[in-house]
Protein backbone atom coordinates (compact mmCIF):
# COMPACT_ATOMS: atom_id res chain seq x y z
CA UNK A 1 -68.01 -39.15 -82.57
CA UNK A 2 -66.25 -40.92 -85.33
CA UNK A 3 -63.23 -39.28 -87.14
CA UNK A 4 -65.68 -37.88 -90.34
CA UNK A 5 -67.53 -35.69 -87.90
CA UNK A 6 -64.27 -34.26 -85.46
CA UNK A 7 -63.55 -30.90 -85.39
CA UNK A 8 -60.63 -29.47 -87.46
CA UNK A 9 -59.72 -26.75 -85.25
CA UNK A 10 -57.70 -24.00 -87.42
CA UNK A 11 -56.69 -20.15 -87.67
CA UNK A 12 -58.49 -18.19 -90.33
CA UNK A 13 -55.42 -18.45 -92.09
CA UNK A 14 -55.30 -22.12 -92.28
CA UNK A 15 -58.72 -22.63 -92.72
CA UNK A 16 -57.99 -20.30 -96.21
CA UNK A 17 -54.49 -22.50 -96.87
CA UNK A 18 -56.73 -25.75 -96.89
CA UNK A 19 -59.28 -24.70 -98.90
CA UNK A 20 -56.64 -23.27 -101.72
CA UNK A 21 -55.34 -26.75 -101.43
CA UNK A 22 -58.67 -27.83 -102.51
CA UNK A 23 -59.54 -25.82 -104.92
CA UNK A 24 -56.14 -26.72 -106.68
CA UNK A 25 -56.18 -30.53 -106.54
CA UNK A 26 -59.70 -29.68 -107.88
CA UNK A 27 -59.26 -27.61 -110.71
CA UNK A 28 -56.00 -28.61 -111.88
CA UNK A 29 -54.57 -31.62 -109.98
CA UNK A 30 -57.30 -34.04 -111.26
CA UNK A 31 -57.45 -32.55 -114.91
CA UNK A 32 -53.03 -33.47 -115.11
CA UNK A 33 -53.39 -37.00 -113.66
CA UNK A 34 -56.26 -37.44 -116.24
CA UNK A 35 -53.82 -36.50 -118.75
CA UNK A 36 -51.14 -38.73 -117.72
CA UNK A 37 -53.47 -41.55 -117.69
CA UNK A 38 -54.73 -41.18 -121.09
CA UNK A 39 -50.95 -41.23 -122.46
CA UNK A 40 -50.38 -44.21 -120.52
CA UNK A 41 -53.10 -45.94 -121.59
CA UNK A 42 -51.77 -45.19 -125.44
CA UNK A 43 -48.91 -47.13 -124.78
CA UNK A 44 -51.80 -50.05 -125.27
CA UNK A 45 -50.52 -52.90 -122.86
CA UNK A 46 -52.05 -53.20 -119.83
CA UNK A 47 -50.44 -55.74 -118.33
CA UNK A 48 -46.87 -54.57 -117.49
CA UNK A 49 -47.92 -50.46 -117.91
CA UNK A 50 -46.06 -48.99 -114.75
CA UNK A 51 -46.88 -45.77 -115.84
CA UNK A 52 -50.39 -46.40 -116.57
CA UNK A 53 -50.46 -47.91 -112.47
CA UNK A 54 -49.19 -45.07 -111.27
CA UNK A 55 -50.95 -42.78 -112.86
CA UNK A 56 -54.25 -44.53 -111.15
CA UNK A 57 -52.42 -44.90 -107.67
CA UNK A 58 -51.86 -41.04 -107.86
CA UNK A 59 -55.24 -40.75 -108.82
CA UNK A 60 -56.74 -42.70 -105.71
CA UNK A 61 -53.68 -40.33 -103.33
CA UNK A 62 -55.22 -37.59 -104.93
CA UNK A 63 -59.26 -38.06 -104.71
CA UNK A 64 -58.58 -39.52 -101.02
CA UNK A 65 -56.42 -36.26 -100.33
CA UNK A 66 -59.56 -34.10 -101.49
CA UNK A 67 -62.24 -35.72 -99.38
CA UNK A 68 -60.10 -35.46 -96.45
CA UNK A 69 -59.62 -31.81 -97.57
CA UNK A 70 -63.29 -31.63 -97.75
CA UNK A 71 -64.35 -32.87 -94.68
CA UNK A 72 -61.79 -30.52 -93.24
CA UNK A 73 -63.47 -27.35 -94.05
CA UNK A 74 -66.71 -29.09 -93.57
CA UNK A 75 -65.65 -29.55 -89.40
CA UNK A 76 -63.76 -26.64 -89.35
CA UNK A 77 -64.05 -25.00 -86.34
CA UNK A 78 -62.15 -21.02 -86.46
CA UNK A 79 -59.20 -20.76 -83.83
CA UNK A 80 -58.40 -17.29 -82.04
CA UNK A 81 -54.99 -17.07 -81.60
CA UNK A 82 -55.38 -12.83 -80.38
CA UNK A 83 -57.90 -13.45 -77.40
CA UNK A 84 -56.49 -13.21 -74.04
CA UNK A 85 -56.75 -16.62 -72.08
CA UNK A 86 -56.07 -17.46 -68.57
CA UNK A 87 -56.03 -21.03 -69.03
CA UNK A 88 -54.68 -23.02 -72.08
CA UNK A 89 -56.79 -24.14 -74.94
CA UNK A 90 -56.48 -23.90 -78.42
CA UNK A 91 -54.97 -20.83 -79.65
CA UNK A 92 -52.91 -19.86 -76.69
CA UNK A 93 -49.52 -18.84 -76.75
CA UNK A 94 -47.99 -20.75 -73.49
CA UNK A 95 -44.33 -20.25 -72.42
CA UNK A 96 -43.21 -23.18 -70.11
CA UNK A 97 -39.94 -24.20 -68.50
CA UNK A 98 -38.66 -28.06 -68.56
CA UNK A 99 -35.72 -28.89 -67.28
CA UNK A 100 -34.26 -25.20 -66.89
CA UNK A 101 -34.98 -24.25 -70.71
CA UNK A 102 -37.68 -22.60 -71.49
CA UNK A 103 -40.01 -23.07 -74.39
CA UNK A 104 -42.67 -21.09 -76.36
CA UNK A 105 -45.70 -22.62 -77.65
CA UNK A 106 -48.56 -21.84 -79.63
CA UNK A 107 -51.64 -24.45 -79.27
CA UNK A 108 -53.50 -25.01 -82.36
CA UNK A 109 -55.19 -27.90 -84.42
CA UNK A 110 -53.68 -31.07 -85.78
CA UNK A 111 -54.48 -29.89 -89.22
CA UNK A 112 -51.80 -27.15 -88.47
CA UNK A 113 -49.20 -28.64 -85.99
CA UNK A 114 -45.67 -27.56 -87.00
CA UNK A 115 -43.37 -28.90 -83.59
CA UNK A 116 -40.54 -26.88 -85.37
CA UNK A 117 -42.16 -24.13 -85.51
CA UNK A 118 -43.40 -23.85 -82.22
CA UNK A 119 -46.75 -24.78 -82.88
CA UNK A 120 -47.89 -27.73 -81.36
CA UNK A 121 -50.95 -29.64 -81.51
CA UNK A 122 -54.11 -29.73 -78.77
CA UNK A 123 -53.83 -33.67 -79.33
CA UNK A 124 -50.15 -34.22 -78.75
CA UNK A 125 -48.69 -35.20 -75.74
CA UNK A 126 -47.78 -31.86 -74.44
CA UNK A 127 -50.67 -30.44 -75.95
CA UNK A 128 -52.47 -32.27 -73.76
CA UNK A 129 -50.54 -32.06 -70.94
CA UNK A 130 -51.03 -28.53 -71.06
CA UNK A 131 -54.70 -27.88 -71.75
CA UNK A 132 -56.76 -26.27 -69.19
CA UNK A 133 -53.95 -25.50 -66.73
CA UNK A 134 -52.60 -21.89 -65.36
CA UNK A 135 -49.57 -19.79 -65.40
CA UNK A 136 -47.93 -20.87 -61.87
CA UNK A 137 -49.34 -24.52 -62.27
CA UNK A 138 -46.92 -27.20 -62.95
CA UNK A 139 -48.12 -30.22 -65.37
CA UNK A 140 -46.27 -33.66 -65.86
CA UNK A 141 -45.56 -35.33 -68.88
CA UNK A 142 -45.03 -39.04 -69.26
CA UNK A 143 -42.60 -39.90 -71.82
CA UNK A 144 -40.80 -42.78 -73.14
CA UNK A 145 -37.57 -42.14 -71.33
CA UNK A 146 -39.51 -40.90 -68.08
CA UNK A 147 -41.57 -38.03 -66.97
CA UNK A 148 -41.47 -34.25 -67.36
CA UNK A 149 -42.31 -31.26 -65.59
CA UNK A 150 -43.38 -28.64 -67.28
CA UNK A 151 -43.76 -25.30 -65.53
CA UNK A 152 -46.34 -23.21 -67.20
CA UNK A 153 -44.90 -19.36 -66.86
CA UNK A 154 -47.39 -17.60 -68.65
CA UNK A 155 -50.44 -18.44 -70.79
CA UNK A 156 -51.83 -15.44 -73.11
């Protein structure tokens, strides 16, 4: 499975964020970097224009941000955050304990990872350290300066 066809796993509520990104960069974001290349390109030489190259490397940030926007929703795959699970997967909450601190987690999608936040992603390290293991199980995590044990105290 190559990376066009991957699921995007995300919440309702992402999935809706994403696609008002879209719609956006759609409607309004390619209509003002159209605008700011047609000034540029009034200035009349093309040669040594830094606004006119900008203006086109926006462009290209832009229409490569919207496909990947678009195959987004294409592969996205809803995320329920509000089922009960017994085991982790995407969308449960897990509290674990490293270490003698304990940590709250929310498993979710790469699309809407936020570490700060608590919400970390199926496809990070202790994302997938995590998945498919228990409340009472312990999982270890290899890190750069070691390993980790991660007591998993409840998964809901």
């Amino acid at each position: 499975m190559n990376n066009l066809e991957k699921p995007v796993y995300v919440s309702a509520e992402g999935l809706k964020k994403i696609q008002a990104e879209l719609e956006e960069l759609k409607a309004s974001g390619r209509q003002k970097v159209a605008e700011r290349i047609h000034a540029a390109m009034e200035f009349g030489d093309f040669t040594e224009n830094s606004e006119l190259e900008q203006a086109k490397n926006d462009q290209a940030f832009l229409e490569g941000r919207i496909l990947t926007l678009e195959q987004m929703v294409k592969n996205a795959q809803i995320i329920d955050e509000k089922s009960h699970h017994e085991m982790v997967e995407i969308g449960s909450h897990v509290m674990v304990e490293a270490d003698g601190s304990k940590e709250q987690y929310v498993i979710v999608g790469s699309a809407e990872a936020a570490p700060a936040e608590g919400r970390i992603s199926n496809e990070s390290p202790v994302g997938k350290a995590l998945m498919g293991h228990r409340a009472g199980e312990t999982v270890r995590l290899v890190v750069p300066a070691g390993a980790v044990e991660m007591k998993i105290l409840a998964v809901s």
